[in-house]
N, C-alpha and C. Protein backbone atom coordinates (compact mmCIF):
# COMPACT_ATOMS: atom_id res chain seq x y z
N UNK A 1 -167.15 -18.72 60.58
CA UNK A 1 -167.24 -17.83 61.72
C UNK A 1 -167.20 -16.39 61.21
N UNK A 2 -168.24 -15.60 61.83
CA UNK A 2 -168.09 -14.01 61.65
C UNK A 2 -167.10 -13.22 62.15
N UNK A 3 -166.94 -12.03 61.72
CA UNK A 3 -165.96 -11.37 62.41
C UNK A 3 -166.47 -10.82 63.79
N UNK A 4 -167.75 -11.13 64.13
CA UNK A 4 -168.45 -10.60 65.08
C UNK A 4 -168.22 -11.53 66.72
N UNK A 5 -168.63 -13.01 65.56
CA UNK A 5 -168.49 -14.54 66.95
C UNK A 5 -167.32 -14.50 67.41
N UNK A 6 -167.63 -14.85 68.22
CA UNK A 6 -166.11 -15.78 68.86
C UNK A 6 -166.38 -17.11 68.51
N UNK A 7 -165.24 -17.76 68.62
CA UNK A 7 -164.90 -19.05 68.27
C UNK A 7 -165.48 -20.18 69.19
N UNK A 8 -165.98 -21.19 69.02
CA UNK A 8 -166.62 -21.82 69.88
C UNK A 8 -165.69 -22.64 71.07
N UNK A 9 -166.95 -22.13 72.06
CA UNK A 9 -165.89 -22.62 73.66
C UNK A 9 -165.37 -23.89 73.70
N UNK A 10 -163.98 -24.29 74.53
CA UNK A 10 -163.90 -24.95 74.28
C UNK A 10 -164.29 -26.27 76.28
N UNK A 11 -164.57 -27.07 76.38
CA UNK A 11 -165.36 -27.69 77.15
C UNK A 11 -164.32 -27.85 78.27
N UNK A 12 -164.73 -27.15 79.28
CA UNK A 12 -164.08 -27.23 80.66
C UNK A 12 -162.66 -28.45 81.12
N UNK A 13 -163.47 -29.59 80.36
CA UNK A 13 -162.70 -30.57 80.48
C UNK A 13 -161.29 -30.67 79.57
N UNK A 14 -161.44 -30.14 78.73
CA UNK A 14 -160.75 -30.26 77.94
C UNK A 14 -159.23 -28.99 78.40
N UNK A 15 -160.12 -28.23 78.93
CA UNK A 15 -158.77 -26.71 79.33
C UNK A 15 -157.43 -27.86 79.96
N UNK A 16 -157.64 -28.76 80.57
CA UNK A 16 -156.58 -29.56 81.25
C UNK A 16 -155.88 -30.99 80.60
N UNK A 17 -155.90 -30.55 78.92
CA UNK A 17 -155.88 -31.84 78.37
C UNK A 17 -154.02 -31.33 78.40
N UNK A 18 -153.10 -32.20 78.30
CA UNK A 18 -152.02 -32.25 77.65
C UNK A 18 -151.93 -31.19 76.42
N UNK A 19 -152.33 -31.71 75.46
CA UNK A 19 -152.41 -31.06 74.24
C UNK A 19 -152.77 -29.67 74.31
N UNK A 20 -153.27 -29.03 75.02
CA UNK A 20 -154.09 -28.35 74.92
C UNK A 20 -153.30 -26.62 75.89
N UNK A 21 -151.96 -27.42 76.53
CA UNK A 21 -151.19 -26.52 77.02
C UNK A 21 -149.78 -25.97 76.58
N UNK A 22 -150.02 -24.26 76.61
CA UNK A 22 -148.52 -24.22 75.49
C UNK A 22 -147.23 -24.42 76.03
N UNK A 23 -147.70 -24.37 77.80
CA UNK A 23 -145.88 -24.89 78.54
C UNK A 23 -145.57 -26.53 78.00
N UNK A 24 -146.52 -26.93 77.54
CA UNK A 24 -145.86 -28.49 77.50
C UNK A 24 -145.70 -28.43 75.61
N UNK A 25 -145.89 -27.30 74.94
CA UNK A 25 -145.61 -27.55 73.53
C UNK A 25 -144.01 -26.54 73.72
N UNK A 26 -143.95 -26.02 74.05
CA UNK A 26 -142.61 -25.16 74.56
C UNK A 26 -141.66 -26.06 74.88
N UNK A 27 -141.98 -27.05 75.91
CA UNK A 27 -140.93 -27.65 76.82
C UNK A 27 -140.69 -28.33 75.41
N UNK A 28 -141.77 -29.16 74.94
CA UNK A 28 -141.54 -30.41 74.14
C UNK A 28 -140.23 -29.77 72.74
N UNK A 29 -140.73 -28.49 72.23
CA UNK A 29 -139.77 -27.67 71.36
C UNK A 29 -138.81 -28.03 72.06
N UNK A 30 -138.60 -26.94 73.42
CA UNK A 30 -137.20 -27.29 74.21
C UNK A 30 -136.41 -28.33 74.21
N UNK A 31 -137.18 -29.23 74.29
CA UNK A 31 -136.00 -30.44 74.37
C UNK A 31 -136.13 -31.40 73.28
N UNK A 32 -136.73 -31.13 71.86
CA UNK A 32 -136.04 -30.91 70.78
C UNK A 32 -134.80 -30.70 69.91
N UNK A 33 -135.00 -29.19 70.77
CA UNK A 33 -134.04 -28.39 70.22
C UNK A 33 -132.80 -29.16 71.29
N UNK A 34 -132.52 -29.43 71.91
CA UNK A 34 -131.90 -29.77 72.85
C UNK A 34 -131.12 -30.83 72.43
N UNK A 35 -131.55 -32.15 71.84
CA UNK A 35 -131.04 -33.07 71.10
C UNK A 35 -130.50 -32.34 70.02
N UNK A 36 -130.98 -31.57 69.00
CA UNK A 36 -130.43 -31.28 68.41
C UNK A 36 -129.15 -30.68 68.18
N UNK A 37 -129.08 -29.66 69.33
CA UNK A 37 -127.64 -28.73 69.53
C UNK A 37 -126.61 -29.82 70.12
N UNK A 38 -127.34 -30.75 71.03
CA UNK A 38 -126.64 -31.64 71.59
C UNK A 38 -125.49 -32.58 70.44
N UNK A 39 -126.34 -32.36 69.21
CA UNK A 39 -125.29 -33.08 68.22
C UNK A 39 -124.71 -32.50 67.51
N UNK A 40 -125.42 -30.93 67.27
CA UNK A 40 -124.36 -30.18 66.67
C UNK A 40 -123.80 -29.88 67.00
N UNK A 41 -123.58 -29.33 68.56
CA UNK A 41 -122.52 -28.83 69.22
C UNK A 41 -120.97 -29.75 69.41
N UNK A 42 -121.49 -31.02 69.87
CA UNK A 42 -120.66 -31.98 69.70
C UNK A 42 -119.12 -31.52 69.15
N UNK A 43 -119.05 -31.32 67.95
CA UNK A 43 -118.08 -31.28 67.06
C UNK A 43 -117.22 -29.80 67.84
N UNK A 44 -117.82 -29.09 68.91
CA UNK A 44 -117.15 -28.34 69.18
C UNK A 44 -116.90 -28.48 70.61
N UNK A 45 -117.28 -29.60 71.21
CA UNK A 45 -117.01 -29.48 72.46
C UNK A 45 -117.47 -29.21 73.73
N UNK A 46 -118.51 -28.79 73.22
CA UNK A 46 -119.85 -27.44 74.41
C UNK A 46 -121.06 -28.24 73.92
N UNK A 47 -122.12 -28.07 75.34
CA UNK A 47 -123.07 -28.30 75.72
C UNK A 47 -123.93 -27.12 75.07
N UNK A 48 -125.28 -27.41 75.28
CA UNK A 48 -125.78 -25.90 74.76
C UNK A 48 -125.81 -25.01 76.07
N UNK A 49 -125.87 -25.35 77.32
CA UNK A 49 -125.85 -24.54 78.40
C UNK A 49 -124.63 -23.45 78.07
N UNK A 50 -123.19 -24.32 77.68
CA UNK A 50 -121.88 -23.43 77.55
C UNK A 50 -122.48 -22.93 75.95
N UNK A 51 -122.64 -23.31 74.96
CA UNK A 51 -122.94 -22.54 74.17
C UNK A 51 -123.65 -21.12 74.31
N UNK A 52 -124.71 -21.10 74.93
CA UNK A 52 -124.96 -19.83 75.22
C UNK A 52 -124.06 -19.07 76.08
N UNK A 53 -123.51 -19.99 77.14
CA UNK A 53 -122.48 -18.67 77.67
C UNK A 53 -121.80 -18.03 76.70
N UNK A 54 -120.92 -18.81 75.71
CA UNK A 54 -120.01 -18.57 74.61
C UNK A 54 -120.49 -17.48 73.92
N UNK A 55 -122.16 -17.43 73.18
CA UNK A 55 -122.47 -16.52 72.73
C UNK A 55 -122.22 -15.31 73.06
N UNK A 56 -122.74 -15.04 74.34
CA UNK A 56 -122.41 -13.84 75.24
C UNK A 56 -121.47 -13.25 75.20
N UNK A 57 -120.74 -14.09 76.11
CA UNK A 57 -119.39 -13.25 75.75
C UNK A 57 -118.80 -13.31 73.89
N UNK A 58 -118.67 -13.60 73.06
CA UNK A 58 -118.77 -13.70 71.81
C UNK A 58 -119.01 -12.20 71.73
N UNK A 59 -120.50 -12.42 72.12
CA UNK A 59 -121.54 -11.03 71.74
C UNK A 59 -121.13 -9.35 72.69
N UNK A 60 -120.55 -9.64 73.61
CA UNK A 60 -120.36 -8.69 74.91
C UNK A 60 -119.03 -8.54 75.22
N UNK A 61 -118.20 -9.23 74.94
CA UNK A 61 -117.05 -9.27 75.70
C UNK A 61 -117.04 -10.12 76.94
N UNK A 62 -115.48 -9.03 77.68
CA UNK A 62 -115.54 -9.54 79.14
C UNK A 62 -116.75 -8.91 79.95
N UNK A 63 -117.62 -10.23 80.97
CA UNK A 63 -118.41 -9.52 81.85
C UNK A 63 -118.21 -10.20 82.87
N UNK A 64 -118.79 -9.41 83.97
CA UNK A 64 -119.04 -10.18 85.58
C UNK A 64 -120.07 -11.03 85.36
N UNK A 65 -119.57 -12.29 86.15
CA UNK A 65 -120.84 -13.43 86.43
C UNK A 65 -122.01 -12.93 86.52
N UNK A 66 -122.31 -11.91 87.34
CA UNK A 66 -123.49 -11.11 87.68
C UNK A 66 -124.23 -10.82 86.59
N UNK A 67 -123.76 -10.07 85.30
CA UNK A 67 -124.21 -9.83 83.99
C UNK A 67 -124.21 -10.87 83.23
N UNK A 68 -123.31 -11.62 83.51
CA UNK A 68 -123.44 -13.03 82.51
C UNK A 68 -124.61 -13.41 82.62
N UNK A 69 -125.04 -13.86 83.98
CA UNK A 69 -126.29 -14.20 84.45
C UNK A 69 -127.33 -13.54 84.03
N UNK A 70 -127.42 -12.50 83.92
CA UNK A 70 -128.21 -11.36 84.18
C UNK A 70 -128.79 -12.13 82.24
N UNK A 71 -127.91 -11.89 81.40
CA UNK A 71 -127.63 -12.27 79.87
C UNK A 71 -128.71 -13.34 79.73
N UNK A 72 -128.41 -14.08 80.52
CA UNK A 72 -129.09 -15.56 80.11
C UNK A 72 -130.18 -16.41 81.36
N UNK A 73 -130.29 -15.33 81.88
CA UNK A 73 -131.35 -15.71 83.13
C UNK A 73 -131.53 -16.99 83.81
N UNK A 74 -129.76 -16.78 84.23
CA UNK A 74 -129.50 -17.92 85.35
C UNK A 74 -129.04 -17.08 86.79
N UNK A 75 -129.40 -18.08 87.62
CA UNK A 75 -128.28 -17.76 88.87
C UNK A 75 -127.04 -17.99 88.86
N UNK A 76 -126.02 -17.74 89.84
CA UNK A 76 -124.91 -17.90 90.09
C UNK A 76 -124.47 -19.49 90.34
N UNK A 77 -125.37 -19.99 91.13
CA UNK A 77 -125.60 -21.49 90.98
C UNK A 77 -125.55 -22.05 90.09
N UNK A 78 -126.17 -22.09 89.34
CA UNK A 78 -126.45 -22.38 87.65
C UNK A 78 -124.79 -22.55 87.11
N UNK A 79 -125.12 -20.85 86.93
CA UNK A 79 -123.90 -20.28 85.95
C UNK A 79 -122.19 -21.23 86.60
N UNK A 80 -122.18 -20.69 87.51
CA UNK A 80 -120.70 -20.98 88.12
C UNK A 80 -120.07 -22.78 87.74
N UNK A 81 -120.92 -23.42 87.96
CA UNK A 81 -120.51 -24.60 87.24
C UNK A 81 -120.24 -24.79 85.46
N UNK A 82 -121.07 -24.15 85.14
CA UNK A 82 -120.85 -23.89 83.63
C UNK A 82 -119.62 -22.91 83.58
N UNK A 83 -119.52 -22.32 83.69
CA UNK A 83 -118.13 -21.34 83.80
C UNK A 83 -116.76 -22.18 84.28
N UNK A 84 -116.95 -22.67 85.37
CA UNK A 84 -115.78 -23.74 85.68
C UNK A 84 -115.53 -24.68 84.52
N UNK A 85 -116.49 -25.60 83.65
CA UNK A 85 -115.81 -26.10 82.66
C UNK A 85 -115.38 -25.79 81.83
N UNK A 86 -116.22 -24.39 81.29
CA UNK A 86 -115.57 -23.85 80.18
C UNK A 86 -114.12 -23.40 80.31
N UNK A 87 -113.98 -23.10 81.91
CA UNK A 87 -112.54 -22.56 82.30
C UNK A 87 -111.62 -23.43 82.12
N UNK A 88 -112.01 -24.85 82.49
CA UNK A 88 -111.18 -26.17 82.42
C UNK A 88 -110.73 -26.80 81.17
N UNK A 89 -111.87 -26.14 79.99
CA UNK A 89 -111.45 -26.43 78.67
C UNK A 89 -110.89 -25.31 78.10
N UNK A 90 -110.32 -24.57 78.99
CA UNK A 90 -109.56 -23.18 78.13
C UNK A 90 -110.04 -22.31 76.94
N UNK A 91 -111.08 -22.49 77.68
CA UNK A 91 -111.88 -21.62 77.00
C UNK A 91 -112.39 -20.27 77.02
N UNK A 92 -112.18 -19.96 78.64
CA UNK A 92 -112.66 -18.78 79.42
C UNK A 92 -111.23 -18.78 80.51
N UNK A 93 -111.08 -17.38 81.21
CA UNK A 93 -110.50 -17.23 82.38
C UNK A 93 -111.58 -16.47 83.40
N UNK A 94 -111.52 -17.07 84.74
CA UNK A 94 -111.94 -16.14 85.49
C UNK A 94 -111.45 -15.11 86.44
N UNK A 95 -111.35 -13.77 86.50
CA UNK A 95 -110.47 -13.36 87.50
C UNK A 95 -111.54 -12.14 88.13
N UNK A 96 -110.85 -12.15 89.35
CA UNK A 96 -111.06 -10.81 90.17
C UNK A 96 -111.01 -9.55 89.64
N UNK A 97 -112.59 -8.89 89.54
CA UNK A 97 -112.47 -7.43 88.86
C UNK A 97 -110.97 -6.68 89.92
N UNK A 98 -110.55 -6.09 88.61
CA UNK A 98 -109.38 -4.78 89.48
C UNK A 98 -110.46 -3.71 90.15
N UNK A 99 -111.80 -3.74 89.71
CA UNK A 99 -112.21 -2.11 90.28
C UNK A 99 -113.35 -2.60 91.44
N UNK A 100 -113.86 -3.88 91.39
CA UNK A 100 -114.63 -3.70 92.43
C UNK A 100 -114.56 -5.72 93.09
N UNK A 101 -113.22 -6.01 93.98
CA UNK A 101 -112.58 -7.47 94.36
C UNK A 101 -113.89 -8.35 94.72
N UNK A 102 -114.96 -8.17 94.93
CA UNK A 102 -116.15 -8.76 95.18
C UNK A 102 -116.97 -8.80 94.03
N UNK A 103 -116.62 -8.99 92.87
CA UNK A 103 -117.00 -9.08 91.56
C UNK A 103 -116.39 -9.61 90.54
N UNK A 104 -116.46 -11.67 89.70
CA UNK A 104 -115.66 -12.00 89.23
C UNK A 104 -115.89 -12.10 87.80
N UNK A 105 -114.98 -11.48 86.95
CA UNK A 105 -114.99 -11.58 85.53
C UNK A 105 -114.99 -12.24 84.75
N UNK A 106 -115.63 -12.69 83.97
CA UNK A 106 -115.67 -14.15 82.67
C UNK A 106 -114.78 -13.66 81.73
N UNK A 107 -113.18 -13.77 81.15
CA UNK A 107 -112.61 -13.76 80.11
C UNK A 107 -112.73 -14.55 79.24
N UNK A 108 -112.53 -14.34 77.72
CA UNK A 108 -112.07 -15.24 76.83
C UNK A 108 -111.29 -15.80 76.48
N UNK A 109 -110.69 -16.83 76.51
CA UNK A 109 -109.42 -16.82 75.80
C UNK A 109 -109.49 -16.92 74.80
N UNK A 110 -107.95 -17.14 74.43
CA UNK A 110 -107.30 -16.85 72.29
C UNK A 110 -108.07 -18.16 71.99
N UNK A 111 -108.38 -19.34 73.08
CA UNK A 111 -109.03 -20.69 72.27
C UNK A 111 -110.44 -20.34 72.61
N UNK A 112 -111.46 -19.14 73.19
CA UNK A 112 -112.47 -19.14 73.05
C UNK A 112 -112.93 -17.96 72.01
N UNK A 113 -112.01 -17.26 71.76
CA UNK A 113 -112.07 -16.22 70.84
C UNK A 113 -112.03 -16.88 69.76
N UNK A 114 -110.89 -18.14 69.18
CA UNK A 114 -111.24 -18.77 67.97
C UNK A 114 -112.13 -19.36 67.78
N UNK A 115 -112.60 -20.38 68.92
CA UNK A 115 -114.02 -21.07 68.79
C UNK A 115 -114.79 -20.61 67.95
N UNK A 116 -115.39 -19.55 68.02
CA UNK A 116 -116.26 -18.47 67.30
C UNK A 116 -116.39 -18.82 65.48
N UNK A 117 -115.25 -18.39 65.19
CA UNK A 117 -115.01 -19.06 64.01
C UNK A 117 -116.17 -20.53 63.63
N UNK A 118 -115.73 -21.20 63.97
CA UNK A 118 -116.02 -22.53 63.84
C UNK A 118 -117.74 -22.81 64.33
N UNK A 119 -118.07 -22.14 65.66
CA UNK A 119 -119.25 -21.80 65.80
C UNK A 119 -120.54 -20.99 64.61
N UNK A 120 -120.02 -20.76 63.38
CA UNK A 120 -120.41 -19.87 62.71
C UNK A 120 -121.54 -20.90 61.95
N UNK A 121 -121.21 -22.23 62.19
CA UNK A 121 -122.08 -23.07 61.35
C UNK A 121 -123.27 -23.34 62.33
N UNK A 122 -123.08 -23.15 63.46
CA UNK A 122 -124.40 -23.95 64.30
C UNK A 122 -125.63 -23.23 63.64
N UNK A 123 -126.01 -21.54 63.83
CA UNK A 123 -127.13 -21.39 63.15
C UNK A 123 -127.44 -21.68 61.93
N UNK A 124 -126.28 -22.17 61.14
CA UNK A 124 -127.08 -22.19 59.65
C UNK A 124 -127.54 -23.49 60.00
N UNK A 125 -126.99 -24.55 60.94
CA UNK A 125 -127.71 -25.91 60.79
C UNK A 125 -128.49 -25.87 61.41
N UNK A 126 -128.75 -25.10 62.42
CA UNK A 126 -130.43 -25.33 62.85
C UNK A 126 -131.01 -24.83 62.01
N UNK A 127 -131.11 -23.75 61.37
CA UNK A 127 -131.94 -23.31 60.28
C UNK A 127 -132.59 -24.12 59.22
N UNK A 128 -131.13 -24.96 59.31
CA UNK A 128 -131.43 -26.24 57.80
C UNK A 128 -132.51 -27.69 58.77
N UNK A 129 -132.30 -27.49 60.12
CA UNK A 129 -133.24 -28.50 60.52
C UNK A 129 -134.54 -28.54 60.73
N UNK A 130 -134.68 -27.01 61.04
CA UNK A 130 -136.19 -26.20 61.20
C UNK A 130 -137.09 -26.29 60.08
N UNK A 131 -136.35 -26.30 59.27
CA UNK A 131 -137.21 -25.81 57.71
C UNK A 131 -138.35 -24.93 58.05
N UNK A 132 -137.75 -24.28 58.72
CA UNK A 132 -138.37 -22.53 58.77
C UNK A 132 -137.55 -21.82 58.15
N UNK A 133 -137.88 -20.84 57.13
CA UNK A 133 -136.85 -19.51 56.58
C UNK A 133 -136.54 -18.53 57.83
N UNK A 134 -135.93 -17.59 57.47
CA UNK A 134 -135.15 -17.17 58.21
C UNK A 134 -136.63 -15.88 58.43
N UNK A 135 -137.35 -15.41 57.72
CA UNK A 135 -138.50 -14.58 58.07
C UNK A 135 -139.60 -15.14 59.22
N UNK A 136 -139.69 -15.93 59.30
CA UNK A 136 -140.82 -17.10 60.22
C UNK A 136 -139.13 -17.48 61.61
N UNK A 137 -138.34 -17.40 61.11
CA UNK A 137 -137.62 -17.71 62.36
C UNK A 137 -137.76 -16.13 62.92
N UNK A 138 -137.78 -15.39 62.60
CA UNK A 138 -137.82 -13.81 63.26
C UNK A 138 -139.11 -13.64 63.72
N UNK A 139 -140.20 -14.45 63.16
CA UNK A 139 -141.34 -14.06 63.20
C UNK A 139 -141.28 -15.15 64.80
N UNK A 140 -141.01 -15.86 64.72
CA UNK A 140 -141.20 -16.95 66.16
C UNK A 140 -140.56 -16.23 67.03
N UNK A 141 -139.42 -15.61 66.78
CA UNK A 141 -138.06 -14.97 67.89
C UNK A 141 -138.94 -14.23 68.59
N UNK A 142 -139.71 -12.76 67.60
CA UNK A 142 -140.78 -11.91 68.29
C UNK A 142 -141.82 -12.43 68.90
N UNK A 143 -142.35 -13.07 68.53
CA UNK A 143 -143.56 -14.07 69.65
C UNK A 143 -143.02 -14.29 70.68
N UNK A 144 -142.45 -15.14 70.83
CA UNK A 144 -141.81 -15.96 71.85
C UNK A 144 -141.26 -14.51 72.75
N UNK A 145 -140.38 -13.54 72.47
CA UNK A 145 -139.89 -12.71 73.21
C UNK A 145 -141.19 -12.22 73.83
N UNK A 146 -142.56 -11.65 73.15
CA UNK A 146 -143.36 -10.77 73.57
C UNK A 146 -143.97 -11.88 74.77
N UNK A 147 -144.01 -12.97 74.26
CA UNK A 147 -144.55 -14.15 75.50
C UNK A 147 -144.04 -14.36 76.87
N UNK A 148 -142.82 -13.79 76.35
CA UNK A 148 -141.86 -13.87 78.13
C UNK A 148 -142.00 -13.14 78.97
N UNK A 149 -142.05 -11.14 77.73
CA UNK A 149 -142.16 -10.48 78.68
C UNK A 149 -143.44 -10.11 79.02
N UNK A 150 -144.42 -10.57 78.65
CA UNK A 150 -145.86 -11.03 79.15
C UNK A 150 -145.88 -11.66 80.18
N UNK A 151 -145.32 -12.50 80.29
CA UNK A 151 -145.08 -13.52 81.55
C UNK A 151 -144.12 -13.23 82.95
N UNK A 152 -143.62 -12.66 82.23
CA UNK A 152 -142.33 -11.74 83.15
C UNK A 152 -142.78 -10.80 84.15
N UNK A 153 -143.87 -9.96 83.00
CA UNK A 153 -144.64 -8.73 84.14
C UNK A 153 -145.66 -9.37 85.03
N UNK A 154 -146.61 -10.70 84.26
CA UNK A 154 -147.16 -11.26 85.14
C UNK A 154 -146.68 -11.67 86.78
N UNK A 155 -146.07 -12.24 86.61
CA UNK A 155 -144.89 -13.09 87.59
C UNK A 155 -144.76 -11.92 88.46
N UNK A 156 -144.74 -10.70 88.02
CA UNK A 156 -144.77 -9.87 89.50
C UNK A 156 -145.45 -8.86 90.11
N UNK A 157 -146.70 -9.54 89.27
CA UNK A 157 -147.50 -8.80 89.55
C UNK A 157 -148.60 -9.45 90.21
N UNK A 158 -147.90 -11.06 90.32
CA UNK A 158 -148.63 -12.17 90.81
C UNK A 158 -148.25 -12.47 92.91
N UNK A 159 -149.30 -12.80 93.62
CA UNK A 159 -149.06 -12.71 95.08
C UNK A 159 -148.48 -14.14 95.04
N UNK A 160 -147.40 -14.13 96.13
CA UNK A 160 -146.90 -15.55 96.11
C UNK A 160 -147.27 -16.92 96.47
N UNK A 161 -148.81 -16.34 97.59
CA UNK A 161 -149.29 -17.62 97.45
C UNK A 161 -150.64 -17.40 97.21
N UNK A 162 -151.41 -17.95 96.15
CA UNK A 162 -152.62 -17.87 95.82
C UNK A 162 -154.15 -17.74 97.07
């Protein structure tokens, strides 16, 4: 092929094959990866849903559900059940902001603050399962990010019903 051609079309029929769509090579990654954390996480207790909460705050401190959410692009729905177990495994506290009572705070506790520690191995073992280096894992991170927020601006820039 020249630098001039384009690549040859590919046949109408085919635009709707399985294979041929990247939400279903995404999902299929997704829940991949999903088994996977599912067994690494194991050893610590957390789901990957609570794992990412953990990160967060890890990464942020104390925040309001609102930002938690905001973090990991869930609802309150979502989130609030995940938060309740982590609370139940003493892992987190939740309390009433002092500055604004209609706003509730995700704490850490001293057993989610240590967690961390011990959490320190999950990325190196996905790393070791990927057998991607750590340059091609940055290189996917940026794709994938620029893909969202591609999709992101789409999404509202899209009418709600066709």
């Amino acid at each position: 092929m020249t630098a001039t051609s384009s690549p040859s079309p590919i046949a109408e029929a085919d635009w709707l094959r399985l294979d041929r769509q990247i939400c279903f090579s995404l999902h299929a990654a997704s829940r991949a990866f999903n088994g996977v954390y599912r067994l690494i996480l194991k050893d610590l207790g957390l789901t990957y849903p609570q794992y990412l909460v953990m990160l967060v705050l890890w990464e942020h401190g104390d925040l309001p559900v609102k930002k938690l959410g905001e973090h990991l692009r869930l609802d309150s729905g979502t989130l609030s059940p995940l938060v309740k177990r982590l609370e139940g495994a003493g892992l987190v506290r939740r309390e009433r902001s002092t500055r604004d009572e209609r706003s509730v705070e995700v704490r850490l506790t001293e057993e989610g603050t240590a967690l961390r520690e011990r959490a320190l191995q999950v990325p190196r073992r996905i790393v070791e399962v990927t057998g991607l280096d750590l340059d091609e894992i940055g290189e996917l991170r940026a794709r994938l990010d620029r893909l969202t927020s591609a999709l992101d601006a789409a999404a509202l820039d899209m009418p709600e019903h066709p």
